[in-house]
PDB file of N, CA and C in Angstrom:
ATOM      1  N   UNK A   1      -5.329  10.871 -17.592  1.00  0.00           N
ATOM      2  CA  UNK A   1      -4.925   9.551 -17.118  1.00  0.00           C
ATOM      3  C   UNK A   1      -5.064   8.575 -18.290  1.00  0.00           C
ATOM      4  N   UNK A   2      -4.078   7.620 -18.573  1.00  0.00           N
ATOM      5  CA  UNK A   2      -4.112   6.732 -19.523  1.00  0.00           C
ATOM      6  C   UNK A   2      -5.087   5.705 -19.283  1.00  0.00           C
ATOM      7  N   UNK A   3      -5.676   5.277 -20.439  1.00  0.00           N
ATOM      8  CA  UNK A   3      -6.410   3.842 -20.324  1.00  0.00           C
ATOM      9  C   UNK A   3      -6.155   2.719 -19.499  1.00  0.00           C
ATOM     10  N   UNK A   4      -4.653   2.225 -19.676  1.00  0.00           N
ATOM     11  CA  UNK A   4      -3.756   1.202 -18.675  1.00  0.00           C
ATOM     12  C   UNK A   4      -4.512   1.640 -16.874  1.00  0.00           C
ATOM     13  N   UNK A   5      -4.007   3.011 -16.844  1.00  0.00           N
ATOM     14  CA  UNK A   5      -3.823   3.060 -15.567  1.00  0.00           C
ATOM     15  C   UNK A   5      -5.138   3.124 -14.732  1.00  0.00           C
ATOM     16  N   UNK A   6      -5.951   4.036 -15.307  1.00  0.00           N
ATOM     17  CA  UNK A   6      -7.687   3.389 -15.024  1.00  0.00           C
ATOM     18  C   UNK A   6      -8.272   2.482 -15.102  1.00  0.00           C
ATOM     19  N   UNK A   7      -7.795   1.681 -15.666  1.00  0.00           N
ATOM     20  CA  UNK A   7      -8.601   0.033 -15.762  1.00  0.00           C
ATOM     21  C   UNK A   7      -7.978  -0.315 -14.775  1.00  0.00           C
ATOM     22  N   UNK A   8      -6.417  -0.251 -14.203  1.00  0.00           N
ATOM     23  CA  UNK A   8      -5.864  -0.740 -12.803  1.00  0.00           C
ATOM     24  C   UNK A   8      -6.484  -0.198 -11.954  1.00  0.00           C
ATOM     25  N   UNK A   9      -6.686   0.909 -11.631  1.00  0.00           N
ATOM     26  CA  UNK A   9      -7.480   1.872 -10.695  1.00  0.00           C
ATOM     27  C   UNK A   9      -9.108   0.966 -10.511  1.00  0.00           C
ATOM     28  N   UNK A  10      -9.825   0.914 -11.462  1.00  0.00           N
ATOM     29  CA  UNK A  10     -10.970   0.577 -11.337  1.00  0.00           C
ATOM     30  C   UNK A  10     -11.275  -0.651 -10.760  1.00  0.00           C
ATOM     31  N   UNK A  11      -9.930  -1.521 -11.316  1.00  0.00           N
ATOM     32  CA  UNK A  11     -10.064  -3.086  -9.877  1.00  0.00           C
ATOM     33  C   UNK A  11      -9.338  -2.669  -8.948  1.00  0.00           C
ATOM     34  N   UNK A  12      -8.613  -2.178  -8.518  1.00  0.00           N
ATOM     35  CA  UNK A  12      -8.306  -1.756  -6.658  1.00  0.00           C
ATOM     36  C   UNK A  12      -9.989  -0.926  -6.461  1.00  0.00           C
ATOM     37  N   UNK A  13     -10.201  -0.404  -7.279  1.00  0.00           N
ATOM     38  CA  UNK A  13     -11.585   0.342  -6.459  1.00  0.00           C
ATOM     39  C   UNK A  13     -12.446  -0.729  -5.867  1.00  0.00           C
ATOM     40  N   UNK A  14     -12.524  -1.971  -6.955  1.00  0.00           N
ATOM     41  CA  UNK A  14     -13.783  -3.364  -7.063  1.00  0.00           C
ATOM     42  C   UNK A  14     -13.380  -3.818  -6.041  1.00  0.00           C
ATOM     43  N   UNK A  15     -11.766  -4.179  -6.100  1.00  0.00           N
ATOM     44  CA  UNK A  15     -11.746  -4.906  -5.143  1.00  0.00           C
ATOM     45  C   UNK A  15     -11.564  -4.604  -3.053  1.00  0.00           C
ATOM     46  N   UNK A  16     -11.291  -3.096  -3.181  1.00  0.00           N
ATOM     47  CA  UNK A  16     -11.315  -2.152  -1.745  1.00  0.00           C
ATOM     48  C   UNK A  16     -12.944  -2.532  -1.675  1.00  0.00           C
ATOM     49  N   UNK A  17     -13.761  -2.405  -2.695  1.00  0.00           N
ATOM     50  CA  UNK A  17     -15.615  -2.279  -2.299  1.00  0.00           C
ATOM     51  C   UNK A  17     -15.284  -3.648  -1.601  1.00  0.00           C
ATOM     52  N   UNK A  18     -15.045  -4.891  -2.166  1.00  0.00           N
ATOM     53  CA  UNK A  18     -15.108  -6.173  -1.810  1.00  0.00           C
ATOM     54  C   UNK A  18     -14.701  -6.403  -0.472  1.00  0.00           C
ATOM     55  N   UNK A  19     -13.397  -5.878  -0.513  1.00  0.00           N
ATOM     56  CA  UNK A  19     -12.854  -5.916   0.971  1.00  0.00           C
ATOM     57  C   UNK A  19     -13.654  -5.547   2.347  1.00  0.00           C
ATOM     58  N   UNK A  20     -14.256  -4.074   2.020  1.00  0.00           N
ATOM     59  CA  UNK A  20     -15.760  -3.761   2.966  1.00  0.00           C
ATOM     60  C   UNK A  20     -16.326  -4.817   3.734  1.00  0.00           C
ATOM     61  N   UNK A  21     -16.946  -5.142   2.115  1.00  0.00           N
ATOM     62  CA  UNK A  21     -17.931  -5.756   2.388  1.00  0.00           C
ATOM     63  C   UNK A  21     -18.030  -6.960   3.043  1.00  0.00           C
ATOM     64  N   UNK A  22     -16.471  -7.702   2.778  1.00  0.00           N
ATOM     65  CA  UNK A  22     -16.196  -8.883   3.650  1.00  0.00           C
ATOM     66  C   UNK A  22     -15.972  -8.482   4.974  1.00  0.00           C
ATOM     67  N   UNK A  23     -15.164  -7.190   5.121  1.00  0.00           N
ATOM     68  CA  UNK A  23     -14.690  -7.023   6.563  1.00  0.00           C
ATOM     69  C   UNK A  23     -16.168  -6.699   7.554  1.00  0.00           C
ATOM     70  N   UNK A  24     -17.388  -6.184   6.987  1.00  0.00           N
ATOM     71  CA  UNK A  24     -18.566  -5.736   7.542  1.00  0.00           C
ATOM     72  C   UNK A  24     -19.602  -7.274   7.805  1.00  0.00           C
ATOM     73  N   UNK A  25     -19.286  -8.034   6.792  1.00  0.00           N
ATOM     74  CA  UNK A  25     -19.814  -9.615   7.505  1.00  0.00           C
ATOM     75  C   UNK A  25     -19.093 -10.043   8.334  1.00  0.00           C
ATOM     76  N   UNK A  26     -17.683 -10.093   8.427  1.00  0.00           N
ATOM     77  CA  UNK A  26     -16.838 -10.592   8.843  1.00  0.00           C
ATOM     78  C   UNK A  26     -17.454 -10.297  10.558  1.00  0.00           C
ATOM     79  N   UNK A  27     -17.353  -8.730  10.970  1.00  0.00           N
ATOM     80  CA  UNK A  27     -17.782  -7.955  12.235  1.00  0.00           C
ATOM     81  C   UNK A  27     -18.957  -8.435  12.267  1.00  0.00           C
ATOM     82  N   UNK A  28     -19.842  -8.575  12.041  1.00  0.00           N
ATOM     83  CA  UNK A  28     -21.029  -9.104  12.012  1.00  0.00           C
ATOM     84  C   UNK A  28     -21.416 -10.134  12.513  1.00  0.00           C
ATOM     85  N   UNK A  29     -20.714 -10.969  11.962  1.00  0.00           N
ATOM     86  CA  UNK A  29     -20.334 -12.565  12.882  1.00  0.00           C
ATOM     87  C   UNK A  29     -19.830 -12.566  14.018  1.00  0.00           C
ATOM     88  N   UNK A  30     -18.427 -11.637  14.295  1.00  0.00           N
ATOM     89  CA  UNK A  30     -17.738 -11.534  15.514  1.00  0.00           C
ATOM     90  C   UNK A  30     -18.696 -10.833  17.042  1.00  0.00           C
ATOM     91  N   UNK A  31     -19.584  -9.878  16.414  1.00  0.00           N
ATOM     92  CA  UNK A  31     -20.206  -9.291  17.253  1.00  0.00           C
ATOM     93  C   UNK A  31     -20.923 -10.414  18.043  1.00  0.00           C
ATOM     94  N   UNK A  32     -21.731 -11.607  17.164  1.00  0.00           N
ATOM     95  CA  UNK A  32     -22.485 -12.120  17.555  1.00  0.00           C
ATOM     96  C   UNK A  32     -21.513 -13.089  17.989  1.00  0.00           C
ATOM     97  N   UNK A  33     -20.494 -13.336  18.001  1.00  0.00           N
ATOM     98  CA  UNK A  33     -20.182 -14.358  19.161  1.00  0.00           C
ATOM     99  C   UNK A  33     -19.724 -13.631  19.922  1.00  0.00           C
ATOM    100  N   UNK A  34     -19.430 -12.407  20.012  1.00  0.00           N
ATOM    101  CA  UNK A  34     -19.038 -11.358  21.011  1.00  0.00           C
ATOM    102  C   UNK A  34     -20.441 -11.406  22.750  1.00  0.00           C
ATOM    103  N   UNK A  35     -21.228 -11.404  22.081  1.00  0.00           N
ATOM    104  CA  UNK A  35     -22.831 -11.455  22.684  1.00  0.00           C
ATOM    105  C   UNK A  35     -22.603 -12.566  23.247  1.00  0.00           C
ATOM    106  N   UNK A  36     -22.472 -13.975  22.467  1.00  0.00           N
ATOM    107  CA  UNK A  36     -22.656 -15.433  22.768  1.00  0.00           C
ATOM    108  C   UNK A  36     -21.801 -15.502  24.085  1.00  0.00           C
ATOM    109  N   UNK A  37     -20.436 -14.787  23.762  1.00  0.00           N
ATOM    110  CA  UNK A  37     -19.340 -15.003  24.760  1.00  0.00           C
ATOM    111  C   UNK A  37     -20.035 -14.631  25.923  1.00  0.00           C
ATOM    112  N   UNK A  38     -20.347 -13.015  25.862  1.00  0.00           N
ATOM    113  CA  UNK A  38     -20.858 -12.200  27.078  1.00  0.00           C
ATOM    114  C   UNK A  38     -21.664 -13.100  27.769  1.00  0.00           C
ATOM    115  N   UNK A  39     -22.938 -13.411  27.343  1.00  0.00           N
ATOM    116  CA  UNK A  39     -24.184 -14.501  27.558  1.00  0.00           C
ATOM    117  C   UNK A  39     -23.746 -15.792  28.760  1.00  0.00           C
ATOM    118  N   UNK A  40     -22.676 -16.106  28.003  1.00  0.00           N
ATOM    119  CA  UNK A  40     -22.316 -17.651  28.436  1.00  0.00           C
ATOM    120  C   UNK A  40     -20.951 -17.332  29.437  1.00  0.00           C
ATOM    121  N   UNK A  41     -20.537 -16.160  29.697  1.00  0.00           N
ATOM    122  CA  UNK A  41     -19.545 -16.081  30.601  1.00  0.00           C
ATOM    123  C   UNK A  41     -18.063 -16.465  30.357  1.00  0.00           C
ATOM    124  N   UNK A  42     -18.008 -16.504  28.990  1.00  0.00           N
ATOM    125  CA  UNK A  42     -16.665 -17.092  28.228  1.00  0.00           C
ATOM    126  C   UNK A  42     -15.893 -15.415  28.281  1.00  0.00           C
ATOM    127  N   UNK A  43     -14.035 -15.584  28.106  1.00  0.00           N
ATOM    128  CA  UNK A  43     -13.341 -14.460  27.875  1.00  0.00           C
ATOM    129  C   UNK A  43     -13.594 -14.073  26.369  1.00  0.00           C
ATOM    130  N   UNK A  44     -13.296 -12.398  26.368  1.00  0.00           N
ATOM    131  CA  UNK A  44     -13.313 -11.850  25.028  1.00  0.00           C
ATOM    132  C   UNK A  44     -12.355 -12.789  24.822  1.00  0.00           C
ATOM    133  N   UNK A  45     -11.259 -12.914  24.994  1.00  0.00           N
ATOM    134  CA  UNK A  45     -10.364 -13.492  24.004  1.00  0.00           C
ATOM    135  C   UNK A  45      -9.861 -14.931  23.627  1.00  0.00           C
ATOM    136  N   UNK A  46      -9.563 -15.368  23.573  1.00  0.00           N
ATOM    137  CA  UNK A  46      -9.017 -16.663  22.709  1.00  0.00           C
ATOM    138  C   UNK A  46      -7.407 -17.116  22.242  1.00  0.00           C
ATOM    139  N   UNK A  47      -6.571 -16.513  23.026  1.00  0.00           N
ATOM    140  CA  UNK A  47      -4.926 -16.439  22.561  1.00  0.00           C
ATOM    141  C   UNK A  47      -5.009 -17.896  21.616  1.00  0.00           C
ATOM    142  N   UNK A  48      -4.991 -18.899  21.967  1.00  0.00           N
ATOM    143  CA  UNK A  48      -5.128 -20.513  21.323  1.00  0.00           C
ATOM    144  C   UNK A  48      -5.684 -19.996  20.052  1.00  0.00           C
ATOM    145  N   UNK A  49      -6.771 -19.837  19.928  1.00  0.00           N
ATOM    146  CA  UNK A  49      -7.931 -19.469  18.657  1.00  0.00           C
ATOM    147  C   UNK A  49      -6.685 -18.413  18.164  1.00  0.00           C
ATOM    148  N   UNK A  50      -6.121 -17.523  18.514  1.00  0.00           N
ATOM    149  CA  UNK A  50      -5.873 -16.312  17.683  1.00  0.00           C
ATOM    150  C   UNK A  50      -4.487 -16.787  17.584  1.00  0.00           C
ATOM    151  N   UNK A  51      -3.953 -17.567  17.809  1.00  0.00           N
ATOM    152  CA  UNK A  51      -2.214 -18.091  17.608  1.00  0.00           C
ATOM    153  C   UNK A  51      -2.815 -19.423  16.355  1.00  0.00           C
ATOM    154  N   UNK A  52      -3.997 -19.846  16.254  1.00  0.00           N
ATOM    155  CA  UNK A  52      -4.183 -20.815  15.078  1.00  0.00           C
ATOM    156  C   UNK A  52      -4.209 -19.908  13.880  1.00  0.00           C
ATOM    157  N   UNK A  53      -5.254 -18.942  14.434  1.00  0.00           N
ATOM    158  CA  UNK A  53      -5.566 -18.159  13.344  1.00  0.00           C
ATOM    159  C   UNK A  53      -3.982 -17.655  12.462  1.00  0.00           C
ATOM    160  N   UNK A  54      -3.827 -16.983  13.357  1.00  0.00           N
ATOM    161  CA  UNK A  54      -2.508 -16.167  12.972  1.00  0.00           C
ATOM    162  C   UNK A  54      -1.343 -17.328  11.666  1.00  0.00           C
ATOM    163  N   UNK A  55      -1.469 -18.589  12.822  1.00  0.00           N
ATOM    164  CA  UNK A  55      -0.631 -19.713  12.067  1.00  0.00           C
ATOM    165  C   UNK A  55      -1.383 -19.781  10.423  1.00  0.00           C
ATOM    166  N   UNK A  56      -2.522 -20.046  10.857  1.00  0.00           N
ATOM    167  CA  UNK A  56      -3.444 -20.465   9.171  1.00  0.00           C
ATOM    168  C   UNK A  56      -3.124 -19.279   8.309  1.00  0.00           C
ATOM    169  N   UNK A  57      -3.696 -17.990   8.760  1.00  0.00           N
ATOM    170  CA  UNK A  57      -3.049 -17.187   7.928  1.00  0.00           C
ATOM    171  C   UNK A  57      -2.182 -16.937   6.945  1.00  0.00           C
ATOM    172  N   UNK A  58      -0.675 -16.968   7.890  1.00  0.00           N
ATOM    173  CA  UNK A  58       0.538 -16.721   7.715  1.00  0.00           C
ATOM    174  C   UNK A  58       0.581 -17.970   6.530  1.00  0.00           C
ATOM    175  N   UNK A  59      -0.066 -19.535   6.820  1.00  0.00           N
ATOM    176  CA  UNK A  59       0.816 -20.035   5.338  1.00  0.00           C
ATOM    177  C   UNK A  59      -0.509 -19.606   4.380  1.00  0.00           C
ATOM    178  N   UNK A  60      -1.403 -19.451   4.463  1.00  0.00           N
ATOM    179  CA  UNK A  60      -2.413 -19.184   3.508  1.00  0.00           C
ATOM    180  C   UNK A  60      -1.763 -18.178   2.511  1.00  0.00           C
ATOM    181  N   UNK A  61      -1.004 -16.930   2.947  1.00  0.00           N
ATOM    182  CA  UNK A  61      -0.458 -15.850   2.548  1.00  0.00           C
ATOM    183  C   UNK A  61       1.053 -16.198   1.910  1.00  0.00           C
ATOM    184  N   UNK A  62       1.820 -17.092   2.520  1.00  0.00           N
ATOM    185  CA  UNK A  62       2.961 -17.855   2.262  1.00  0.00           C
ATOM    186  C   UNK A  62       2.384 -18.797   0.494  1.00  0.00           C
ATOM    187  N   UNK A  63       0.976 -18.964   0.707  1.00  0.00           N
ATOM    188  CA  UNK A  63       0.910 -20.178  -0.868  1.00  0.00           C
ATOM    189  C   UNK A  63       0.671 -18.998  -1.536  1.00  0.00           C
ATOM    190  N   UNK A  64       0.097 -17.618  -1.073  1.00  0.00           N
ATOM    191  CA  UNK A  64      -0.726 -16.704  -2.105  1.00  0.00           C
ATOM    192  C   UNK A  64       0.508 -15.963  -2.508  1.00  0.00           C
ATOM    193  N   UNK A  65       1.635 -15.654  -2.143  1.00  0.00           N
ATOM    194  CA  UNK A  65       2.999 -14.792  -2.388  1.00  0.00           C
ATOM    195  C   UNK A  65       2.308 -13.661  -1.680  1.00  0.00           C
ATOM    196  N   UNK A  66       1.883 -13.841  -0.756  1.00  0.00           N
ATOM    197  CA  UNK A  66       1.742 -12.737  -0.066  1.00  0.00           C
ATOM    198  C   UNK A  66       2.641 -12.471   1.014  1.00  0.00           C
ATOM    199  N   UNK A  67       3.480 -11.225   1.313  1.00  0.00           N
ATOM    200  CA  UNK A  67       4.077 -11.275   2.763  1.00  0.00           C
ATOM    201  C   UNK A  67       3.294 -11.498   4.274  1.00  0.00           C
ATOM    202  N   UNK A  68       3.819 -12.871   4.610  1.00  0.00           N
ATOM    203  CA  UNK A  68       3.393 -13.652   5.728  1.00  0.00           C
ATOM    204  C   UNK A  68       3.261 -12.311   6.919  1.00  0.00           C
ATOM    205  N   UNK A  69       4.460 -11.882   6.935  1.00  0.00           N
ATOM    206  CA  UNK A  69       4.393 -10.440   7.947  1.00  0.00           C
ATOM    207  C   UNK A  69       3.039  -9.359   7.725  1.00  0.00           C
ATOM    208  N   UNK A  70       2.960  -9.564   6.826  1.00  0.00           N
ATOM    209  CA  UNK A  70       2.153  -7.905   6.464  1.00  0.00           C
ATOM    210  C   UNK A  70       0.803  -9.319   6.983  1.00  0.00           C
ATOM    211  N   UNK A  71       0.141 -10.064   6.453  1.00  0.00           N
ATOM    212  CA  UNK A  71      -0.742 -10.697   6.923  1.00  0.00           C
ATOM    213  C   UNK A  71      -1.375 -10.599   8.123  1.00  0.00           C
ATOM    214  N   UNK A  72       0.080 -11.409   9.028  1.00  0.00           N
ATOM    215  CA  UNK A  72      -0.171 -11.272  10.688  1.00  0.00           C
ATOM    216  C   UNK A  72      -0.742  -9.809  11.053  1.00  0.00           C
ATOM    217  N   UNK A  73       0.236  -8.769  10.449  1.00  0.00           N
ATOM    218  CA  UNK A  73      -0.218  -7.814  11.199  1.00  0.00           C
ATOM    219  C   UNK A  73      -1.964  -6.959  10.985  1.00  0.00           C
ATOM    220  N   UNK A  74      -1.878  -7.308   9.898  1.00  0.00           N
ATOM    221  CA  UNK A  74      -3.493  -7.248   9.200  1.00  0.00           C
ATOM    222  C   UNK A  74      -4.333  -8.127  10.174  1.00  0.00           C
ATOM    223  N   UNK A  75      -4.154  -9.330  10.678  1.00  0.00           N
ATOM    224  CA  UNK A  75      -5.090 -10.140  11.204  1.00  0.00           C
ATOM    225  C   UNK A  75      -4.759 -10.301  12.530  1.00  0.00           C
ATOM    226  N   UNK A  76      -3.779  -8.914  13.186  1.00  0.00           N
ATOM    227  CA  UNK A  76      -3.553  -8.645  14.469  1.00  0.00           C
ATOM    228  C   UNK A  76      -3.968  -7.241  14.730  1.00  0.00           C
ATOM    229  N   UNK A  77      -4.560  -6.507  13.307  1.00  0.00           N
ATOM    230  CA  UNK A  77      -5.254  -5.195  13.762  1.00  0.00           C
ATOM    231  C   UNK A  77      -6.871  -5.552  13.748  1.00  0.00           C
ATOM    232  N   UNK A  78      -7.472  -6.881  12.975  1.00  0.00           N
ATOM    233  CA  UNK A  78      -8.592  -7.718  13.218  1.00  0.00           C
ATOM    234  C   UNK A  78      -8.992  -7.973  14.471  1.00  0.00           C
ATOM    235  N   UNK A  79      -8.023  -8.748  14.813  1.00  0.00           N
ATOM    236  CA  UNK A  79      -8.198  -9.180  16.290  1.00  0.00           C
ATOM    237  C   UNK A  79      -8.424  -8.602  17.624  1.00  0.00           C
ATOM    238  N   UNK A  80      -7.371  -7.285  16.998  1.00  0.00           N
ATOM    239  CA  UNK A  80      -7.402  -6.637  18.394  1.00  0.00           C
ATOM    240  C   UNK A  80      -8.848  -5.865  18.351  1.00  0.00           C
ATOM    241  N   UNK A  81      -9.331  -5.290  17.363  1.00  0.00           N
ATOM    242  CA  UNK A  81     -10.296  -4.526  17.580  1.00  0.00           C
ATOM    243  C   UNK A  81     -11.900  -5.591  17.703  1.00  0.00           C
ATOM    244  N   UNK A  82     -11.583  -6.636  17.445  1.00  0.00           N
ATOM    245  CA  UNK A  82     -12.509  -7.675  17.732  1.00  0.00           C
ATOM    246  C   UNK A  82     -12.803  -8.155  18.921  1.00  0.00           C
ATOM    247  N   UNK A  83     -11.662  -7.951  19.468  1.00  0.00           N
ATOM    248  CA  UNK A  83     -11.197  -8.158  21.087  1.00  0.00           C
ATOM    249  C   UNK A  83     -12.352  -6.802  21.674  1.00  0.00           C
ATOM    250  N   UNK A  84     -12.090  -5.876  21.127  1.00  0.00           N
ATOM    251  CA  UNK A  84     -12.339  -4.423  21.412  1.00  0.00           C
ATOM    252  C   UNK A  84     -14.034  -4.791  21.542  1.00  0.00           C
ATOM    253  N   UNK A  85     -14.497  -5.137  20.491  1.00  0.00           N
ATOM    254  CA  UNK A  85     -16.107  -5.283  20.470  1.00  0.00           C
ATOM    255  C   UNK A  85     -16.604  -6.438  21.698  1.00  0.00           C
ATOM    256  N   UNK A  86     -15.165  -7.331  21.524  1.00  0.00           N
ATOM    257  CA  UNK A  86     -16.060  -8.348  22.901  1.00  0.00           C
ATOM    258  C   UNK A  86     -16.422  -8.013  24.394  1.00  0.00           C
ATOM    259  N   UNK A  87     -14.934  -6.910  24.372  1.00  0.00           N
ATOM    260  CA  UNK A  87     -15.085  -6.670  25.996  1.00  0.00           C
ATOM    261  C   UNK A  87     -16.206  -5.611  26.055  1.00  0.00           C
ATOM    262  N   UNK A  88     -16.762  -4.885  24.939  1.00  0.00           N
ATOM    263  CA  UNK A  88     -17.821  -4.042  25.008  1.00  0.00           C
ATOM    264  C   UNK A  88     -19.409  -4.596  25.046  1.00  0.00           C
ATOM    265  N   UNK A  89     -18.871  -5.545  24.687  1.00  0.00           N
ATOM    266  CA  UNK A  89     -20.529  -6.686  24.904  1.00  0.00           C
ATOM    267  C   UNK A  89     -20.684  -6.651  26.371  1.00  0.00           C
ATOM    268  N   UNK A  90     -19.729  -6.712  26.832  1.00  0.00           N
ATOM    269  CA  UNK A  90     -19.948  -7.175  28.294  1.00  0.00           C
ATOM    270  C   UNK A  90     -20.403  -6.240  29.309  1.00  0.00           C
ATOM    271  N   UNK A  91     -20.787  -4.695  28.828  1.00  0.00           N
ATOM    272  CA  UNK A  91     -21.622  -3.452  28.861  1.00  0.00           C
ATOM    273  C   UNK A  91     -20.641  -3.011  30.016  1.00  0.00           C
TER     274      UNK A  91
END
């Protein structure tokens, strides 16, 4: 393998670790309002909250040249499985 192509390799590696590690705080947080929800009798879900989200996203990804599409659907496989942890709080 050439020099070029391992030094590219080695930041997708840095930055997949990074990604983890955000997505594992990220759950972390969600769980615990997952609990809060259960606790307080609120729905797992949030359509309002998750149609802002989705909106913020989409231009966040729109300033980054990122495809707005590929985003949503990234922060609609988030959601749903976030969804997934709330209704499981609820035992």
């Amino acid at each position: 393998m050439d020099a070029t192509l391992k030094a590219y390799r080695e930041s997708i590696d840095n930055i997949d670790a990074a990604l983890v590690f955000m997505l594992a705080e990220r759950f972390k947080i969600t769980q615990a309002v997952g609990r809060y929800k259960a606790e307080t009798g609120l729905p797992p879900a949030d359509p309002g909250r998750e149609s802002e989200q989705i909106a913020r996203l989409r231009a966040l990804a729109a300033s980054a040249n990122l495809d707005p599409e590929f985003s949503e659907k990234f922060l609609r496989f988030i959601i749903d499985e976030v969804i997934r942890h709330h209704q499981a709080a609820r035992g």
